[in-house]
N, C-alpha and C. Protein backbone atom coordinates (compact mmCIF):
# COMPACT_ATOMS: atom_id res chain seq x y z
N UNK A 1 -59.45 -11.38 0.98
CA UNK A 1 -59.31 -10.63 -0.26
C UNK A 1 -57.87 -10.69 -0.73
N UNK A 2 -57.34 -10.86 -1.89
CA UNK A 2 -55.92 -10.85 -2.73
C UNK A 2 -55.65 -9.58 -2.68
N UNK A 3 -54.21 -9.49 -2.18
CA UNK A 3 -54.06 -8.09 -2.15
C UNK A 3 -53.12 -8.21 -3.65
N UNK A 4 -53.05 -6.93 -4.82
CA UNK A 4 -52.72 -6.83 -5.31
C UNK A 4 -50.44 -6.21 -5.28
N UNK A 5 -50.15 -8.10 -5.55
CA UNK A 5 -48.72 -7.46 -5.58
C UNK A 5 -47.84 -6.72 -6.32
N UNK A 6 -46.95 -6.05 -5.77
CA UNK A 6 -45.88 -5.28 -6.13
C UNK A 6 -44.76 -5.94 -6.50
N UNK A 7 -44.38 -5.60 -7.88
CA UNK A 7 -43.09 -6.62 -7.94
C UNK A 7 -42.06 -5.78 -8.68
N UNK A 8 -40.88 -5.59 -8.31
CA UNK A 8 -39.69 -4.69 -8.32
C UNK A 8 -39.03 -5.38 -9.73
N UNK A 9 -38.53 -4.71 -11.41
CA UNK A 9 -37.68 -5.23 -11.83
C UNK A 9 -36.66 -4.84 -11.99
N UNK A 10 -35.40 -5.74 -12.11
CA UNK A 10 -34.44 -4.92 -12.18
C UNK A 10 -34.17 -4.92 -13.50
N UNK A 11 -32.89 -4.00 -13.74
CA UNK A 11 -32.68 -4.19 -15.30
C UNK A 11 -32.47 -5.13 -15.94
N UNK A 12 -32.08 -6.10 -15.65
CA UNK A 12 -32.04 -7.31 -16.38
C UNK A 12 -33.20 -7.98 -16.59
N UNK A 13 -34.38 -7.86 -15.64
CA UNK A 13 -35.43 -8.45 -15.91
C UNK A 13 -35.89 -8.25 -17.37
N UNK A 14 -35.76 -6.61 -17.86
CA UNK A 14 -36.43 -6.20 -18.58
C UNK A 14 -35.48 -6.87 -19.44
N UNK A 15 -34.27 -7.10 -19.99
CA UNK A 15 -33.57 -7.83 -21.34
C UNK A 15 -33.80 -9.50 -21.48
N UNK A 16 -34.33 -9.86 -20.39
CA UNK A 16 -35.28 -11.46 -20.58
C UNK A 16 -35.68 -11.51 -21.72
N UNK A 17 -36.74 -10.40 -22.08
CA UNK A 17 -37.80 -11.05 -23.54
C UNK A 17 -36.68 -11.38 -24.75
N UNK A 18 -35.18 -10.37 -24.78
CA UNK A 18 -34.21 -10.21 -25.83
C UNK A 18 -33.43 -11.47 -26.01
N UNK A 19 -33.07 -11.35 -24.66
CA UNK A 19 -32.29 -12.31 -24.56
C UNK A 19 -32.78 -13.73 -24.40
N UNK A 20 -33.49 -14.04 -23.38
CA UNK A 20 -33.97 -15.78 -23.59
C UNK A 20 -35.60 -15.62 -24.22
N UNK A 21 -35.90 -14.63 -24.91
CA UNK A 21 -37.42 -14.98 -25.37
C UNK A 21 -38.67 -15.34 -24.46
N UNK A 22 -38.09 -14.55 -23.05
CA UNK A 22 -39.19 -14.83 -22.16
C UNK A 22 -39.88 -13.86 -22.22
N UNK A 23 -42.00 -13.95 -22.31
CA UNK A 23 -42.61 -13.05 -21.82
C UNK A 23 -42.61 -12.68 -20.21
N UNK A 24 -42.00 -11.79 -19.50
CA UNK A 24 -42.26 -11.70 -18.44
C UNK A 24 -42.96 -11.44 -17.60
N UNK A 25 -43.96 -10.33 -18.82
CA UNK A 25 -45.23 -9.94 -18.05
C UNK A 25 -46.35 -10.97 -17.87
N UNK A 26 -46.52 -12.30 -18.42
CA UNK A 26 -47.14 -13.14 -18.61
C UNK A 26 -47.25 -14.67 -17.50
N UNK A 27 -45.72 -14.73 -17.51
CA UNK A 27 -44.39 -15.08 -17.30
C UNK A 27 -44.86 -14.72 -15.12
N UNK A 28 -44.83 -13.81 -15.27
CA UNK A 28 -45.49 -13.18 -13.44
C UNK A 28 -46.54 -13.34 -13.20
N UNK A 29 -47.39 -13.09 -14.14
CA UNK A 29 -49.15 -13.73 -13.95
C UNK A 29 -49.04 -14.80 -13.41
N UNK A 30 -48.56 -15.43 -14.68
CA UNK A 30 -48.58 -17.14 -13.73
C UNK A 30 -48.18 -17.48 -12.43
N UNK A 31 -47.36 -16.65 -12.49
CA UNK A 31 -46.37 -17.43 -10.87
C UNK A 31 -47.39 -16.86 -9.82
N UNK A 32 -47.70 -15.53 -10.12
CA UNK A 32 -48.49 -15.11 -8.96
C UNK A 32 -50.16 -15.14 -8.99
N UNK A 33 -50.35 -16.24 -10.42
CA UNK A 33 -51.95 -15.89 -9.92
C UNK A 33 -52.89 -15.52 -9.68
N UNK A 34 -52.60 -14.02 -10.79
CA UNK A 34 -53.70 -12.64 -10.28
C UNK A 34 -52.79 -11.37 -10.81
N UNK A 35 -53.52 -10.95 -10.42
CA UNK A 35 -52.81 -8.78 -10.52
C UNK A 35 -51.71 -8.53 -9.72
N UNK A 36 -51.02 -8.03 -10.10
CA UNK A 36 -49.80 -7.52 -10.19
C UNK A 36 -49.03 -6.15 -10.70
N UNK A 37 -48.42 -5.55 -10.22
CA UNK A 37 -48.16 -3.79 -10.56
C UNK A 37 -46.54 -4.43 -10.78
N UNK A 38 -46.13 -4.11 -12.00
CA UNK A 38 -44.99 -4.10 -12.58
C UNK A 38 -43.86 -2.65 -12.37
N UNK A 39 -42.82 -2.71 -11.08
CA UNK A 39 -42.33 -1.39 -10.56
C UNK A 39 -40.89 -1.10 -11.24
N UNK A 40 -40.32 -0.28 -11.61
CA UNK A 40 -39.09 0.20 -12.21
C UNK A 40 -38.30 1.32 -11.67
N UNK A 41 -37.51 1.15 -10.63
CA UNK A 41 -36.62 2.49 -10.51
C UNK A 41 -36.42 3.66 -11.28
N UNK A 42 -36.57 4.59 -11.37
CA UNK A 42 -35.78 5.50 -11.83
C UNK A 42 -34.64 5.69 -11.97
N UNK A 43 -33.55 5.07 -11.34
CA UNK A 43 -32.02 4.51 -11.47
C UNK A 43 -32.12 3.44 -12.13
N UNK A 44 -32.96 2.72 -12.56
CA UNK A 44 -32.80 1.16 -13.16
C UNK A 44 -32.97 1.97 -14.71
N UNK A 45 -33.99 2.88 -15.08
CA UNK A 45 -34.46 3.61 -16.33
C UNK A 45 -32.66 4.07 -16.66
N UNK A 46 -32.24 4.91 -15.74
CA UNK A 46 -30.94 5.60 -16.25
C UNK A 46 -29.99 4.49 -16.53
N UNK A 47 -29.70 3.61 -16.02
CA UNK A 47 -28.74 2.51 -16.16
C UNK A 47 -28.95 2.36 -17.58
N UNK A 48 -30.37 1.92 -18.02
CA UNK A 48 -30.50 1.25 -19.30
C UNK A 48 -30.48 2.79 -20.57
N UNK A 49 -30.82 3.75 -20.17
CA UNK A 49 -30.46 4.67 -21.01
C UNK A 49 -29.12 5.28 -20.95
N UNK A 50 -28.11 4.83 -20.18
CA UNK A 50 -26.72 5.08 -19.92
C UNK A 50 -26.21 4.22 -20.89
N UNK A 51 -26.42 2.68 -20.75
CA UNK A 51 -26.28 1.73 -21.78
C UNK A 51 -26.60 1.63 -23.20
N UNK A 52 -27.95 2.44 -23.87
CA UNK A 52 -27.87 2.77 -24.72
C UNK A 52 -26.83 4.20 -25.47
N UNK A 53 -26.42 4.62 -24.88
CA UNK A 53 -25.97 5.84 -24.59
C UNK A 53 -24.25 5.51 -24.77
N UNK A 54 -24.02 4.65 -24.40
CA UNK A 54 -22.41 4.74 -24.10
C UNK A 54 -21.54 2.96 -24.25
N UNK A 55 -23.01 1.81 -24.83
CA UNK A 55 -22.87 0.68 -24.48
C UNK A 55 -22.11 0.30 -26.11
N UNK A 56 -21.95 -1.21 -26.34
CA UNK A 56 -21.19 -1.91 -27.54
C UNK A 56 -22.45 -2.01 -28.49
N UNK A 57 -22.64 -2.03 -29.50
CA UNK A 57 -23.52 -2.18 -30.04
C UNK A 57 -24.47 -3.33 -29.65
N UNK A 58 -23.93 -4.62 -29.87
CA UNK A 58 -25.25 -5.27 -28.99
C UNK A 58 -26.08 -5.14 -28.07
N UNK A 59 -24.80 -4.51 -26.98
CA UNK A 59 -25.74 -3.67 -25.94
C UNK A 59 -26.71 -3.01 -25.84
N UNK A 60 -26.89 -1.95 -26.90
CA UNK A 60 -27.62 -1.01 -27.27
C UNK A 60 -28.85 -1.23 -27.69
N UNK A 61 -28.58 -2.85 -28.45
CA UNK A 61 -29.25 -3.50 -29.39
C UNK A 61 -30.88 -4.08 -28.36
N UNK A 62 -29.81 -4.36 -27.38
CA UNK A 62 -30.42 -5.00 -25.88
C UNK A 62 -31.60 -3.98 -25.25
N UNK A 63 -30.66 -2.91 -24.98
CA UNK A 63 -31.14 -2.29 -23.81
C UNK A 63 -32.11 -0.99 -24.81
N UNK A 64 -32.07 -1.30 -25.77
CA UNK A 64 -33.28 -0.60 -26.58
C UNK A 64 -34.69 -1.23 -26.53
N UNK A 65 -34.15 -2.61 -26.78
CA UNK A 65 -35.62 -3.13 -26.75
C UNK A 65 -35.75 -3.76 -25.45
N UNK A 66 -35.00 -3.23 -24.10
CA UNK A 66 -35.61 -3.50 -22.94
C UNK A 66 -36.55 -1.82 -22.67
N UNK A 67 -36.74 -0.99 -24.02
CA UNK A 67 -37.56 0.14 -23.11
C UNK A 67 -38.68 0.35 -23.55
N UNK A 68 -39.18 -0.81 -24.60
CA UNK A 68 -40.56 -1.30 -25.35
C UNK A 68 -41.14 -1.91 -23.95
N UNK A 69 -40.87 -1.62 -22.80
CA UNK A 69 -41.61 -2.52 -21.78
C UNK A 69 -41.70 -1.21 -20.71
N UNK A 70 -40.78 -0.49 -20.82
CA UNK A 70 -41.21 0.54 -19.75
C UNK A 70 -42.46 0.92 -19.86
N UNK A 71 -43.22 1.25 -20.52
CA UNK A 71 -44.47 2.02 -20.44
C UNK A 71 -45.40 1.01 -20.00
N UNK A 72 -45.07 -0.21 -19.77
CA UNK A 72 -45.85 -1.11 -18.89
C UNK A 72 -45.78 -0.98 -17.20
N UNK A 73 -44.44 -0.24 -16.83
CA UNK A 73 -44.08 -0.48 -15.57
C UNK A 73 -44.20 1.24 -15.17
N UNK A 74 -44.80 0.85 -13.45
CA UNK A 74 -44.73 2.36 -12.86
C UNK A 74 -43.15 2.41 -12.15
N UNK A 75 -42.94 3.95 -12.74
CA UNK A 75 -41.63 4.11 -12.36
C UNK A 75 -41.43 4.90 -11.01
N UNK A 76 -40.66 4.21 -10.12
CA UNK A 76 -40.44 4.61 -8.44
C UNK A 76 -39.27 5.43 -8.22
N UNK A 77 -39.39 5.96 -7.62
CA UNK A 77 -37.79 6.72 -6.84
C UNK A 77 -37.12 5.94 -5.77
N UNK A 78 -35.90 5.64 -5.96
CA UNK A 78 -35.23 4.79 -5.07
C UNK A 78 -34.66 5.90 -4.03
N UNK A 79 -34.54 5.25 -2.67
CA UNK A 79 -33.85 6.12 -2.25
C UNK A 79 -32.64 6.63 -2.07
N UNK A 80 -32.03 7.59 -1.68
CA UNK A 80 -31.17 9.23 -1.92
C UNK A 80 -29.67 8.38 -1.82
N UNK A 81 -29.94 7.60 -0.62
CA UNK A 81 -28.46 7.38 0.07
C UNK A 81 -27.70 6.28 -0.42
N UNK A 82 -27.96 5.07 -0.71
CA UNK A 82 -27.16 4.02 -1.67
C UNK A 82 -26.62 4.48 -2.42
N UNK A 83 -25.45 3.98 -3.01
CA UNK A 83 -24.74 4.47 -3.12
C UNK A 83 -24.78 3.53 -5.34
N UNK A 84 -25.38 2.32 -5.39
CA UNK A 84 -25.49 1.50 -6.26
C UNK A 84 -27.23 0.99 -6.71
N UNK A 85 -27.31 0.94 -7.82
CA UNK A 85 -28.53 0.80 -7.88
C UNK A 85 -29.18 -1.05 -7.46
N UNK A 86 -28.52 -1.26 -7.35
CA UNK A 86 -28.73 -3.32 -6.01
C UNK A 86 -28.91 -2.74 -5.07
N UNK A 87 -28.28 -1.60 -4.65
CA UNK A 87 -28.12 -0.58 -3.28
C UNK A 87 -29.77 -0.63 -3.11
N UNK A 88 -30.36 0.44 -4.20
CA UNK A 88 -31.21 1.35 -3.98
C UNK A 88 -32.59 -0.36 -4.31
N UNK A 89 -32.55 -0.66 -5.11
CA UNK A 89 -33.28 -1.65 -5.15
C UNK A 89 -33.54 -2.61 -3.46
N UNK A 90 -32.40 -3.66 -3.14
CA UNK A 90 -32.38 -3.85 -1.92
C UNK A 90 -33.14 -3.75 -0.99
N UNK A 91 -32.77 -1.77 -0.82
CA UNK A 91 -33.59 -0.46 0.13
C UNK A 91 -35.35 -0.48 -0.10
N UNK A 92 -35.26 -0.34 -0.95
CA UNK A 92 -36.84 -0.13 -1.66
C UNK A 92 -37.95 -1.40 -1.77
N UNK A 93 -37.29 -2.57 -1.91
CA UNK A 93 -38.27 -3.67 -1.39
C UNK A 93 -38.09 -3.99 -0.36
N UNK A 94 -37.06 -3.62 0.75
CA UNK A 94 -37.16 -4.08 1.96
C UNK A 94 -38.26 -3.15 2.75
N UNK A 95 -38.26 -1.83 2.16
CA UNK A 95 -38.94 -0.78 3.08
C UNK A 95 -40.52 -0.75 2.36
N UNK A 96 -41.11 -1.00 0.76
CA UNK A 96 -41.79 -1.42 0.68
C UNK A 96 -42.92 -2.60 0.32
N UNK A 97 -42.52 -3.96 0.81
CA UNK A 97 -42.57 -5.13 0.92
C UNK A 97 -43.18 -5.32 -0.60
N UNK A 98 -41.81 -5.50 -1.76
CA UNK A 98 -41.98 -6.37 -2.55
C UNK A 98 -41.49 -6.91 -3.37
N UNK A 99 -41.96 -7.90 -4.05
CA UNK A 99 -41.08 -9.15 -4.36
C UNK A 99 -40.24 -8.68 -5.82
N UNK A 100 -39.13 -9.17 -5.35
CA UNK A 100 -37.63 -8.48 -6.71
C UNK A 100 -37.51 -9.85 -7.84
N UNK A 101 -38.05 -8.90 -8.94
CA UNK A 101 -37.47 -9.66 -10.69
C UNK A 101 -36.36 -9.48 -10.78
N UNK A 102 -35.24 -10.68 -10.76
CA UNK A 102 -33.91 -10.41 -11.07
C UNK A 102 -33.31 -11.29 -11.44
N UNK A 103 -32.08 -11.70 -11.98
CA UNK A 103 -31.28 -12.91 -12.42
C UNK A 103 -29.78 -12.26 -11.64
N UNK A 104 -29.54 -11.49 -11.24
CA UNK A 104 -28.17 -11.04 -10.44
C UNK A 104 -28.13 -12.20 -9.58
N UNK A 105 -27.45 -13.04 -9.20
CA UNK A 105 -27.40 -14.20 -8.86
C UNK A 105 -26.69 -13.18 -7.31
N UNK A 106 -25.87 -12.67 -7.16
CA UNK A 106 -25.36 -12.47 -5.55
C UNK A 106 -26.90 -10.90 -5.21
N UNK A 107 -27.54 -10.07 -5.77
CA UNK A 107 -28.35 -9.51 -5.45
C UNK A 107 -29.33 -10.42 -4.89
N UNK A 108 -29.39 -11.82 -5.41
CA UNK A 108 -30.70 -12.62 -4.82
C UNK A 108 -30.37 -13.11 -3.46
N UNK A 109 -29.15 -13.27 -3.71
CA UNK A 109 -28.72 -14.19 -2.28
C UNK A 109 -28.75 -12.85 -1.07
N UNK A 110 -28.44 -11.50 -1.57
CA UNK A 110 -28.86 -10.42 -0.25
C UNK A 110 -30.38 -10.21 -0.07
N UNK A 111 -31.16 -10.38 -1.54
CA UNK A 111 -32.42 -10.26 -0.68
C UNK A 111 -32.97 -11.51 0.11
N UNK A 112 -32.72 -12.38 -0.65
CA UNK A 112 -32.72 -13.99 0.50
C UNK A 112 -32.55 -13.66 2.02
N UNK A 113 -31.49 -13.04 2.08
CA UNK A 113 -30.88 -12.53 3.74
C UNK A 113 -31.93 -11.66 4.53
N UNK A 114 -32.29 -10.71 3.24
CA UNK A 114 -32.53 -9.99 4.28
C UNK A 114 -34.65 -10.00 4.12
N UNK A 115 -34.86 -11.75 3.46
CA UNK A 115 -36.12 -11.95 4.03
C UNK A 115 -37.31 -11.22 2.85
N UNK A 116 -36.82 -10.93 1.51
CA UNK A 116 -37.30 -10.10 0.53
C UNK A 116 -37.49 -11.60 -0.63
N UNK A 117 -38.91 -11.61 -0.96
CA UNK A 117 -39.17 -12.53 -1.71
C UNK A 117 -38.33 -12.11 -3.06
N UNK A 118 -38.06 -13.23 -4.08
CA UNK A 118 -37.49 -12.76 -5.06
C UNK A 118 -37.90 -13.61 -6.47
N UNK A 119 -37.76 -13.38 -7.82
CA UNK A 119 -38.19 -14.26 -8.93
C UNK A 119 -37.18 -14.33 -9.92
N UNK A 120 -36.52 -15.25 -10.50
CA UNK A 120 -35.51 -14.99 -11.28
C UNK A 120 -36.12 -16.41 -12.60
N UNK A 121 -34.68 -15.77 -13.53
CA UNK A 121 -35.04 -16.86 -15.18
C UNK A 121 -34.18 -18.05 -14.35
N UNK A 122 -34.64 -19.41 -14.74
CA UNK A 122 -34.02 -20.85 -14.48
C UNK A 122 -34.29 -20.99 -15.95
N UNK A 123 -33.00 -21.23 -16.37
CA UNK A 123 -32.54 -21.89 -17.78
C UNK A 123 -32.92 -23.05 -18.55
N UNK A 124 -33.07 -24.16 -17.27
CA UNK A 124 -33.13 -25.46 -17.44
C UNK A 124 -34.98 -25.63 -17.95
N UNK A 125 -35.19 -24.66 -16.62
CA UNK A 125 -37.35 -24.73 -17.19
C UNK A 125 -37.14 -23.58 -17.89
N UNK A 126 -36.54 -22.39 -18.68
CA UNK A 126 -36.90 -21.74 -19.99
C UNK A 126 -38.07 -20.89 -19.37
N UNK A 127 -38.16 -20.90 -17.70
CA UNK A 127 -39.10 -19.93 -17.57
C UNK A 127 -39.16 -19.07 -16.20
N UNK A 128 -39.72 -18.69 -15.85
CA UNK A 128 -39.69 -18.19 -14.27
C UNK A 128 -39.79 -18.89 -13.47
N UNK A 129 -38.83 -18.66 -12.55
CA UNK A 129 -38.97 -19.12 -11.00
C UNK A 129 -39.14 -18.37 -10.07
N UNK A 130 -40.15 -19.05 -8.66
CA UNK A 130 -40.23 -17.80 -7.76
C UNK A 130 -39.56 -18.41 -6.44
N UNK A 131 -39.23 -17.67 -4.93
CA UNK A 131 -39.28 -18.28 -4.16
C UNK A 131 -40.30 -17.58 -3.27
N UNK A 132 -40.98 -17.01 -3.81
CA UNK A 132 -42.20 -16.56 -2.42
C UNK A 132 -42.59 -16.81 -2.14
N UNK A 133 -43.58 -16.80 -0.99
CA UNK A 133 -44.68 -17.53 0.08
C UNK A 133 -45.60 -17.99 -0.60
């Protein structure tokens, strides 16, 4: 039986559609082939409403229409003690096994380490890449 995956985004995932015109929710189907639960920190939500909040105007411009996608994603509590939200992300797919949406290029290389599947934008294919099993 397919177990239905969990896939962690971070904030940047969500400024993909703005920025390179990627569907992402579509965009993950494919890669994974099935159902999928789209997950969002509650520190990843504040980041992007901090950014609207205090960012340059483009920014704002950005991270506004990265929150036309929240109501697609269930929002999680990271945990207490990290100190950074890569921190709390990190924590939260390592402890509940699942695979991280991200383009942070050194966040990928710690979940790489520490054995945490991960999916990021490749420029060159204009679309998602995964490295999971």
């Amino acid at each position: 039986m397919n177990r239905v995956k969990r896939v962690l985004l971070d904030t940047n995932a969500l400024l993909l559609p703005f920025s390179e015109k990627v569907d992402v929710f579509s965009e993950v189907s494919k890669l994974l082939e099935g159902k999928w639960i789209p997950l969002l920190l509650l520190e990843s939500l504040e980041e992007i409403l901090d950014k609207i909040a205090r960012g340059k105007p483009s920014e704002r411009r950005a991270f506004r229409s990265a929150l036309r996608f929240i109501d697609r994603c269930v929002l999680v509590k990271g945990e207490p003690w990290p100190p950074s939200v890569d921190a709390k992300i990190l924590a939260y797919a390592a402890s509940n096994r699942c695979i991280v949406l991200t383009n942070d290029r050194e966040l990928r290389r710690k979940l790489r380490r520490m054995g945490v599947p991960c999916m990021y934008y490749r420029e060159s294919r204009r679309g998602l890449e995964s490295d999971t099993p």
